[in-house]
C-alpha atoms as a PDB file:
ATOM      1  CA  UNK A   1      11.185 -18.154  -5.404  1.00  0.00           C
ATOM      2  CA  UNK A   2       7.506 -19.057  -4.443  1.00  0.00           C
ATOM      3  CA  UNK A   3       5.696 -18.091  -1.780  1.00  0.00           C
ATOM      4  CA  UNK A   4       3.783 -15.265  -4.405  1.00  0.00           C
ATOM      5  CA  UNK A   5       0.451 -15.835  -3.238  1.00  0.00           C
ATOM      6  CA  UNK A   6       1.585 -15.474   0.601  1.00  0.00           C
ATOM      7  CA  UNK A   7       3.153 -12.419   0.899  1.00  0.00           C
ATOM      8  CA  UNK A   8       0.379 -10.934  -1.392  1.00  0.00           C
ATOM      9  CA  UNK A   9      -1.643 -11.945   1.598  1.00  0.00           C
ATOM     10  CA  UNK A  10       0.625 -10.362   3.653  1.00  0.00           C
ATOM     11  CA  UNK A  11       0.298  -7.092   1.959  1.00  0.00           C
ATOM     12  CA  UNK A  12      -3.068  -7.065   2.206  1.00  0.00           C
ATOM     13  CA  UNK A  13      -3.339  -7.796   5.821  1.00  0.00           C
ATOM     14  CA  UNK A  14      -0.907  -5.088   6.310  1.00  0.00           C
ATOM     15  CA  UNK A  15      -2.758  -2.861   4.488  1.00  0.00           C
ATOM     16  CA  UNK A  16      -5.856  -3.720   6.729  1.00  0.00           C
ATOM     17  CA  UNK A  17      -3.529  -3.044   9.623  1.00  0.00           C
ATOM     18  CA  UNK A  18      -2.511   0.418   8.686  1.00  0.00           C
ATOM     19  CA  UNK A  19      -5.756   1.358   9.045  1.00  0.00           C
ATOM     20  CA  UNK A  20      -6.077   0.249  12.391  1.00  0.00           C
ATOM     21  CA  UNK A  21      -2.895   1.163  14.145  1.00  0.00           C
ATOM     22  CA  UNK A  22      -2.185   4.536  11.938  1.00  0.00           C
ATOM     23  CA  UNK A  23      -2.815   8.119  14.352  1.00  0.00           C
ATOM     24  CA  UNK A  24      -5.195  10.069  12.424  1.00  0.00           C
ATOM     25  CA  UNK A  25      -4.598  12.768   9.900  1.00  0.00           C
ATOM     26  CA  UNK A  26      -5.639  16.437   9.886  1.00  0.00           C
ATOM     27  CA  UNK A  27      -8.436  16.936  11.609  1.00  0.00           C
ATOM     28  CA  UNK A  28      -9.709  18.906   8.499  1.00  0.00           C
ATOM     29  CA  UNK A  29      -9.422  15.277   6.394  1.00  0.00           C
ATOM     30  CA  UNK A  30      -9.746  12.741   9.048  1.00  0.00           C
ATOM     31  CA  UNK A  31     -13.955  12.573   9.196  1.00  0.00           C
ATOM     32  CA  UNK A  32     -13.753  11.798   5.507  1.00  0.00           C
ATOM     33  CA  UNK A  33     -10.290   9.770   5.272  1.00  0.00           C
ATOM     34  CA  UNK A  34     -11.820   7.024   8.508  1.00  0.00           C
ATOM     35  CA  UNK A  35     -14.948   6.088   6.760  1.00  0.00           C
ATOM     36  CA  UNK A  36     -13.446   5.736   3.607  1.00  0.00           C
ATOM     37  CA  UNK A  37     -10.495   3.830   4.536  1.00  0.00           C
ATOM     38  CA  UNK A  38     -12.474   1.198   6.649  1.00  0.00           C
ATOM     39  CA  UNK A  39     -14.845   0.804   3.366  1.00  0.00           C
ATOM     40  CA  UNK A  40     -11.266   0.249   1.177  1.00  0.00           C
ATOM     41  CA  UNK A  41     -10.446  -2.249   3.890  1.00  0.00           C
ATOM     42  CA  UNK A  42     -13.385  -4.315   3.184  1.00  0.00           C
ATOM     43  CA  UNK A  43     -12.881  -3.393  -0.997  1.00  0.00           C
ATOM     44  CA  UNK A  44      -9.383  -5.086  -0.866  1.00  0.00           C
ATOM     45  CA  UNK A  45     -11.043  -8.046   0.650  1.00  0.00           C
ATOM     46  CA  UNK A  46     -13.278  -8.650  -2.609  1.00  0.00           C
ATOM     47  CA  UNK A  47     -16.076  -6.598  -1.544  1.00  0.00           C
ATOM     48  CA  UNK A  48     -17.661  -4.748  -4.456  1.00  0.00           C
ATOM     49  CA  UNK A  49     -20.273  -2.926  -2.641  1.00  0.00           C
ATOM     50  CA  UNK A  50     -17.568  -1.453  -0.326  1.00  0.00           C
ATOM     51  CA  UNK A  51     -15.579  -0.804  -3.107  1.00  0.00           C
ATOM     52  CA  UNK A  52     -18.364   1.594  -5.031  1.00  0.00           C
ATOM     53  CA  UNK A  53     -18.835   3.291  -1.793  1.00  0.00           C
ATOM     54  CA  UNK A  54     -15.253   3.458  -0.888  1.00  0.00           C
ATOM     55  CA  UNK A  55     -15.391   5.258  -4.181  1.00  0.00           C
ATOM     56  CA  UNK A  56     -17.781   7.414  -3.354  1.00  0.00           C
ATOM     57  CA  UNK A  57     -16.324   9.068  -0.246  1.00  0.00           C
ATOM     58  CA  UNK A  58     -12.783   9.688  -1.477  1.00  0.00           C
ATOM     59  CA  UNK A  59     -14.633  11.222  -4.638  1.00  0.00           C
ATOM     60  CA  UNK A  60     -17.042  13.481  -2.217  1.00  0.00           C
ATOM     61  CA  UNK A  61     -13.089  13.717  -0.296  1.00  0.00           C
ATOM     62  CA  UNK A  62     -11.203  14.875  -3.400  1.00  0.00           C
ATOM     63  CA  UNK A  63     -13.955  17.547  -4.303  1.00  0.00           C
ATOM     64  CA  UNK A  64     -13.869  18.889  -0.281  1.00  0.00           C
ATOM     65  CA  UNK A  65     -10.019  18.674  -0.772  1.00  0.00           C
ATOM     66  CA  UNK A  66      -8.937  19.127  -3.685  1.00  0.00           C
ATOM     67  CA  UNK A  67      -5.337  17.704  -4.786  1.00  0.00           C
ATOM     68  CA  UNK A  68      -4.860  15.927  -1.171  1.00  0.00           C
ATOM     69  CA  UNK A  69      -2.415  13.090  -1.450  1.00  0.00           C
ATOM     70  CA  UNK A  70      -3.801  10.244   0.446  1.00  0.00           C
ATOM     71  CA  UNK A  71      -7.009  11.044  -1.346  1.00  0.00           C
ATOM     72  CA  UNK A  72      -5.571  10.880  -4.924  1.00  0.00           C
ATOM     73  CA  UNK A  73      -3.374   7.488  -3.340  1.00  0.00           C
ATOM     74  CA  UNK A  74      -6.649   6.089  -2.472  1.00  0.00           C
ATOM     75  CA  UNK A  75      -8.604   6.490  -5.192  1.00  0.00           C
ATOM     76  CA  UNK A  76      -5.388   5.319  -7.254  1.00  0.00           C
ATOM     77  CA  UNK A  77      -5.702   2.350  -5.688  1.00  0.00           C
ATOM     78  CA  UNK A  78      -9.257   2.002  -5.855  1.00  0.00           C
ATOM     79  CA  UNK A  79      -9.125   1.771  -9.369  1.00  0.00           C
ATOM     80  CA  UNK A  80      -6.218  -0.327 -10.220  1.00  0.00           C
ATOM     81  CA  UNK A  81      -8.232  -3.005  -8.200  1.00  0.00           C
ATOM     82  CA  UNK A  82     -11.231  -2.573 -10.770  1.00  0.00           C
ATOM     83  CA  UNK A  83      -8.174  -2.991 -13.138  1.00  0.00           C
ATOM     84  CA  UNK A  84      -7.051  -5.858 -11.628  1.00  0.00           C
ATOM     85  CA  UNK A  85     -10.711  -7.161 -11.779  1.00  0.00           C
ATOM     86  CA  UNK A  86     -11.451  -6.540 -15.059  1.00  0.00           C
ATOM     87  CA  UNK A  87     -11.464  -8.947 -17.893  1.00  0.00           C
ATOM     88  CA  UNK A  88     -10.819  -7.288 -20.918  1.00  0.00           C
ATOM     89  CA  UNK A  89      -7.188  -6.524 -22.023  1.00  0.00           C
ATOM     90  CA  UNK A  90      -8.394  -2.784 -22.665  1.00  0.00           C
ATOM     91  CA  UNK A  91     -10.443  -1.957 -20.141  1.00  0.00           C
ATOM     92  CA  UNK A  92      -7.102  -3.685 -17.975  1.00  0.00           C
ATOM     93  CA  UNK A  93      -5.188  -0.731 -19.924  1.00  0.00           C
ATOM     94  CA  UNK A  94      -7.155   1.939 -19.380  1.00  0.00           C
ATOM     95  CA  UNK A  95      -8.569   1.110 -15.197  1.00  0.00           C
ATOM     96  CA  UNK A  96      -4.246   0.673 -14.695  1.00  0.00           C
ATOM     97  CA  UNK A  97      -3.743   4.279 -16.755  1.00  0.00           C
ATOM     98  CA  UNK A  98      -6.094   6.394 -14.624  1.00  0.00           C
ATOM     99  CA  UNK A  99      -4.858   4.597 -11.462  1.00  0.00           C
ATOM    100  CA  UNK A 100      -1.558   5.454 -12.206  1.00  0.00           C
ATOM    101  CA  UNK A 101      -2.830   9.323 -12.985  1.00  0.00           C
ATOM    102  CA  UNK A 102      -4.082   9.295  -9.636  1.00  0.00           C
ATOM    103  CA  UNK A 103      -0.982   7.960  -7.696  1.00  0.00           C
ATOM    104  CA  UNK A 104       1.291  10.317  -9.729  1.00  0.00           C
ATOM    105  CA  UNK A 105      -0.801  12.686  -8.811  1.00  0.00           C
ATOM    106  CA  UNK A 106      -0.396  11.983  -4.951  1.00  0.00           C
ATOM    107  CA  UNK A 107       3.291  11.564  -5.164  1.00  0.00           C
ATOM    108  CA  UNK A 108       4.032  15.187  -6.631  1.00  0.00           C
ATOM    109  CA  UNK A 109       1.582  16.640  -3.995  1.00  0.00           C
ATOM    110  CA  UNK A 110       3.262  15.196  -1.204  1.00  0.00           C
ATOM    111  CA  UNK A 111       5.722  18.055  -1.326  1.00  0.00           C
ATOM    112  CA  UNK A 112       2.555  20.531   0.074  1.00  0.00           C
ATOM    113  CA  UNK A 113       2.383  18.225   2.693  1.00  0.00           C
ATOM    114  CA  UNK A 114       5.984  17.581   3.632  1.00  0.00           C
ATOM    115  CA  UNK A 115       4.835  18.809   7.574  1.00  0.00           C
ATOM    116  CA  UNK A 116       2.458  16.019   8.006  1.00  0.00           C
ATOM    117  CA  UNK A 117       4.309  13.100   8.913  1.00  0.00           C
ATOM    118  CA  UNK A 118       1.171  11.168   8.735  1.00  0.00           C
ATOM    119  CA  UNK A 119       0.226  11.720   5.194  1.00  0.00           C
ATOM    120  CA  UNK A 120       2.977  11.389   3.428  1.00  0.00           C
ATOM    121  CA  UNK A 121       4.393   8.139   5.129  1.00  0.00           C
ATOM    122  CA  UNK A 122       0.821   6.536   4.635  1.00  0.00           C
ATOM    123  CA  UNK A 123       0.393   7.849   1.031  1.00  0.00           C
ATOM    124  CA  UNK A 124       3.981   6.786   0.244  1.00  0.00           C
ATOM    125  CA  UNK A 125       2.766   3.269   1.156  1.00  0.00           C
ATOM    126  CA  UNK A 126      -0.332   3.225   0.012  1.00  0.00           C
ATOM    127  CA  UNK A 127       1.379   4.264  -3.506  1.00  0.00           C
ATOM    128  CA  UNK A 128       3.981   1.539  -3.159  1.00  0.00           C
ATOM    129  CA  UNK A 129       1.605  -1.160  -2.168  1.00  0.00           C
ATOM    130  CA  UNK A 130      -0.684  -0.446  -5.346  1.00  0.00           C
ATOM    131  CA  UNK A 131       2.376  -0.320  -8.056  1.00  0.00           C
ATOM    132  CA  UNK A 132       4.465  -3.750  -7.018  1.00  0.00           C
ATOM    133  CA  UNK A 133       0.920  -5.289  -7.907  1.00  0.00           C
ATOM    134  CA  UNK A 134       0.534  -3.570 -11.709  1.00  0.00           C
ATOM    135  CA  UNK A 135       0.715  -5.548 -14.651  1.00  0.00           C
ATOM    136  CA  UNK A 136       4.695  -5.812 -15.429  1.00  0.00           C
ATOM    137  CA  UNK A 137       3.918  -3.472 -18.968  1.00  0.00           C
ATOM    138  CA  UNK A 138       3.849  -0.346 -16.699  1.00  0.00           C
ATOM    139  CA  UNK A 139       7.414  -0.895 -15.544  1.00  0.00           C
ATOM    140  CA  UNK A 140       6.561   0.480 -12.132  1.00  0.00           C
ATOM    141  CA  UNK A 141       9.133  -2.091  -9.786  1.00  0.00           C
ATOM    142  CA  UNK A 142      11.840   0.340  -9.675  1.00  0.00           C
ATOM    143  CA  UNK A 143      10.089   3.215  -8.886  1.00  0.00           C
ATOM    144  CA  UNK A 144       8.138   1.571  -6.645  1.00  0.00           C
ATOM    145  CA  UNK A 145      10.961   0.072  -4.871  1.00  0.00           C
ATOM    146  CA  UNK A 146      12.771   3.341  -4.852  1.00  0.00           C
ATOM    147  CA  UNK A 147       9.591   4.393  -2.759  1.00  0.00           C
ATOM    148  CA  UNK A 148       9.306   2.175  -0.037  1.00  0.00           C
ATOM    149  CA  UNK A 149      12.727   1.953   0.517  1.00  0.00           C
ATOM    150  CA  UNK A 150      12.564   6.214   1.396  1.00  0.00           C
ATOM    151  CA  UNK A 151      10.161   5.487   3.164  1.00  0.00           C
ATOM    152  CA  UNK A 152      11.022   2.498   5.700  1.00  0.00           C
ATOM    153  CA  UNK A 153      14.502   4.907   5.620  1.00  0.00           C
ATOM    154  CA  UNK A 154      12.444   8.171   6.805  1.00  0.00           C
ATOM    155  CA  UNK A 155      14.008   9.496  10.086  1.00  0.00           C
ATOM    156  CA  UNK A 156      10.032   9.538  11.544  1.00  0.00           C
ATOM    157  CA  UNK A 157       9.563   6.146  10.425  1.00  0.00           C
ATOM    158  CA  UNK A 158      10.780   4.219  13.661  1.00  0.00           C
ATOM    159  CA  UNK A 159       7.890   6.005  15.583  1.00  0.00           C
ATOM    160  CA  UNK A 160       4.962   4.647  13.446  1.00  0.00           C
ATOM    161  CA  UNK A 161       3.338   1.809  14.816  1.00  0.00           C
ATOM    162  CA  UNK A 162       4.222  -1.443  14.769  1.00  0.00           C
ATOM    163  CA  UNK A 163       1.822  -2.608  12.170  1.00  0.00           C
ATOM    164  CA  UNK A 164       2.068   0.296  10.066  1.00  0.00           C
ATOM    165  CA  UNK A 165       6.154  -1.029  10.075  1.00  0.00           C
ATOM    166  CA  UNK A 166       5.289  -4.688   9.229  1.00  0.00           C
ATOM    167  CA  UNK A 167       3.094  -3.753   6.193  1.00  0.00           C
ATOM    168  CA  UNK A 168       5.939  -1.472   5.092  1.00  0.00           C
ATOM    169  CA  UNK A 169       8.288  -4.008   5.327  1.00  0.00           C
ATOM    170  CA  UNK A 170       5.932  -6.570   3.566  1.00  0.00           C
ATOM    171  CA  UNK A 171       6.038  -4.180   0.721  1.00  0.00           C
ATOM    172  CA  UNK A 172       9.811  -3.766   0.276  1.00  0.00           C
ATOM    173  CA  UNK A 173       9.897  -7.564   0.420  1.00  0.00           C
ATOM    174  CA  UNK A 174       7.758  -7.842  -2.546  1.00  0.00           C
ATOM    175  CA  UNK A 175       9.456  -5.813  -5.016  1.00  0.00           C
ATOM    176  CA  UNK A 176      12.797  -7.474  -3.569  1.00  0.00           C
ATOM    177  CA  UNK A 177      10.861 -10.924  -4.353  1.00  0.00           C
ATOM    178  CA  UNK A 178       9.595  -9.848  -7.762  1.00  0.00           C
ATOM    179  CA  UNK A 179      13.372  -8.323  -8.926  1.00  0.00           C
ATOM    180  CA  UNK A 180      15.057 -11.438  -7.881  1.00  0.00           C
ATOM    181  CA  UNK A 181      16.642  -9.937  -4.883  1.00  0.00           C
ATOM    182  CA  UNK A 182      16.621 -13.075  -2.461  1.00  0.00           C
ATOM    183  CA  UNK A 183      19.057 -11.543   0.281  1.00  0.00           C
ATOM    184  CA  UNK A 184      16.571  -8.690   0.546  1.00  0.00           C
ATOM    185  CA  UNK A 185      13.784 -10.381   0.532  1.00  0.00           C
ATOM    186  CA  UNK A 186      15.102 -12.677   3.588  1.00  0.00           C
ATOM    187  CA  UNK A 187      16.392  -9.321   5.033  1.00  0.00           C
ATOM    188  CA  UNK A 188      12.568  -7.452   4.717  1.00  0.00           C
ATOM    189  CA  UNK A 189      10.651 -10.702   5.686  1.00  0.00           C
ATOM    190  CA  UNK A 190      12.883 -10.930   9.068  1.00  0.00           C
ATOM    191  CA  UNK A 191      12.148  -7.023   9.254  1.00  0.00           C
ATOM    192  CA  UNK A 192       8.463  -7.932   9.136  1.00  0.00           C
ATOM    193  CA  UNK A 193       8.418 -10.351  12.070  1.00  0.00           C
ATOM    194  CA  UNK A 194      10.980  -7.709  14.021  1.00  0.00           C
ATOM    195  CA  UNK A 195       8.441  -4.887  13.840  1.00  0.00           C
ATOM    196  CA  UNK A 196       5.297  -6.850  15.231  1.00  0.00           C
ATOM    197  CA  UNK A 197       6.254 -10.065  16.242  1.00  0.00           C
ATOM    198  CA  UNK A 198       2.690 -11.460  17.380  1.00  0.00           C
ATOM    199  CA  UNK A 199       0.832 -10.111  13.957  1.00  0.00           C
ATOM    200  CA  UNK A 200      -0.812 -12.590  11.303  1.00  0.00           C
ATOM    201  CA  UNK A 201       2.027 -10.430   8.807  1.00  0.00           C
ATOM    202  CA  UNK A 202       5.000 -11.704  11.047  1.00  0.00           C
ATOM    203  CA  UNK A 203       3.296 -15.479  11.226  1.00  0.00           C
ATOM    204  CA  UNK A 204       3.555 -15.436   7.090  1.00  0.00           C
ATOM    205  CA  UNK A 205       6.714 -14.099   6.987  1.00  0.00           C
ATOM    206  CA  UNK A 206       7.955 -16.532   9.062  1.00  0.00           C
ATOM    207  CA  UNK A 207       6.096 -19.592   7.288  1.00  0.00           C
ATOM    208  CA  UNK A 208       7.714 -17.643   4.068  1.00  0.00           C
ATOM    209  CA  UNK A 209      11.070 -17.881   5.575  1.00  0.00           C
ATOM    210  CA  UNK A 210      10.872 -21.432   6.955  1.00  0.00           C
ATOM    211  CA  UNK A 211      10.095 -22.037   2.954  1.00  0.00           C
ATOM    212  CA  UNK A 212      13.359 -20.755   2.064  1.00  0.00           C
ATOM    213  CA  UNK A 213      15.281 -21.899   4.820  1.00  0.00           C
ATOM    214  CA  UNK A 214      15.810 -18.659   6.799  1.00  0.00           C
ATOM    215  CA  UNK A 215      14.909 -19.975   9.891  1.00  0.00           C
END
């Protein structure tokens, strides 16, 4: 289908977005959670420096707050970037198995959390944003896709912002792109340049779609 490399881009951007244009979290987490997630910004961006420190405040996070969801979903994703850095086929293995501890960790909690909107949409798509990039072996698409869809389906989802949206939307059309699905992968890229039209996410989705012949 093409276009890989783009809308991997896309996610990324729309992970940096989320940060941005998300309301903060409980007030208990939030000190913690805004340093941290402007350092993972600048990790997924190739920065090792901010990714040890990144490390190092959801760590200091998850010992304050033990069990927290967007903690675990952070520091899942944390390390299945050093996995995706690393260049031996074990040490691959074994960064992508504790990641994957960590995000199934964050999932089951999200139950405990179920009255903060907040949390559990952003730790659903923090989750969903880390597996569609996992070495195939793990098997993660459907799951993952099963994910995203919930939650771009949530009844509270409409009232997130804009960006927030977009990068949700980048996501489902990912796993649509990686299953083969090409009607849903038109449908989510459209959705992504719908939900914040002037945004560098809705300028690749539509350079993705003028690829395909969508527009």
């Amino acid at each position: 289908m093409g276009g890989c490399s783009v809308i991997r881009r896309c996610l990324l951007s729309g992970l940096l977005s989320v940060f941005l244009a998300i309301p903060a979290v409980a007030a208990s987490i939030s000190a913690e959670l805004k340093e941290g997630e402007g350092l993972f910004a600048e990790a997924l961006q190739g920065d090792k420096r901010a990714h040890r420190k990144a490390q190092k405040k959801f760590r200091a996070a998850e010992r304050k707050h033990p069990g927290h969801p967007l903690v675990n979903a952070y520091l899942g994703a944390l390390i299945a970037l050093q996995g995706r850095e690393a260049l031996r086929p074990e040490e691959k293995r074994r960064l992508n198995d504790q990641a994957l501890v960590k995000l199934d960790a964050a999932l089951d909690a999200i139950t405990k959390h179920r009255n903060d909107v907040v949390v559990v949409l952003k730790t659903k798509l923090v989750i969903a944003q880390t597996q569609v990039n996992l070495p195939p072996f793990f098997n993660r698409l459907v799951e993952g896709r099963k994910l995203v869809e919930e939650l771009v389906a949530d009844e509270f989802f409409s009232v997130m912002p804009a960006r927030f949206q977009a990068a949700a939307y980048a996501t489902a059309a990912r796993y649509a792109e990686k299953q083969g699905h090409d009607e849903d992968y038109e449908r989510y890229l459209s959705q992504v340049m719908g939900s914040a039209p002037a945004s560098q996410d809705a300028e690749q989705a539509r350079r993705l779609l003028k690829r395909l012949g969508g527009l």
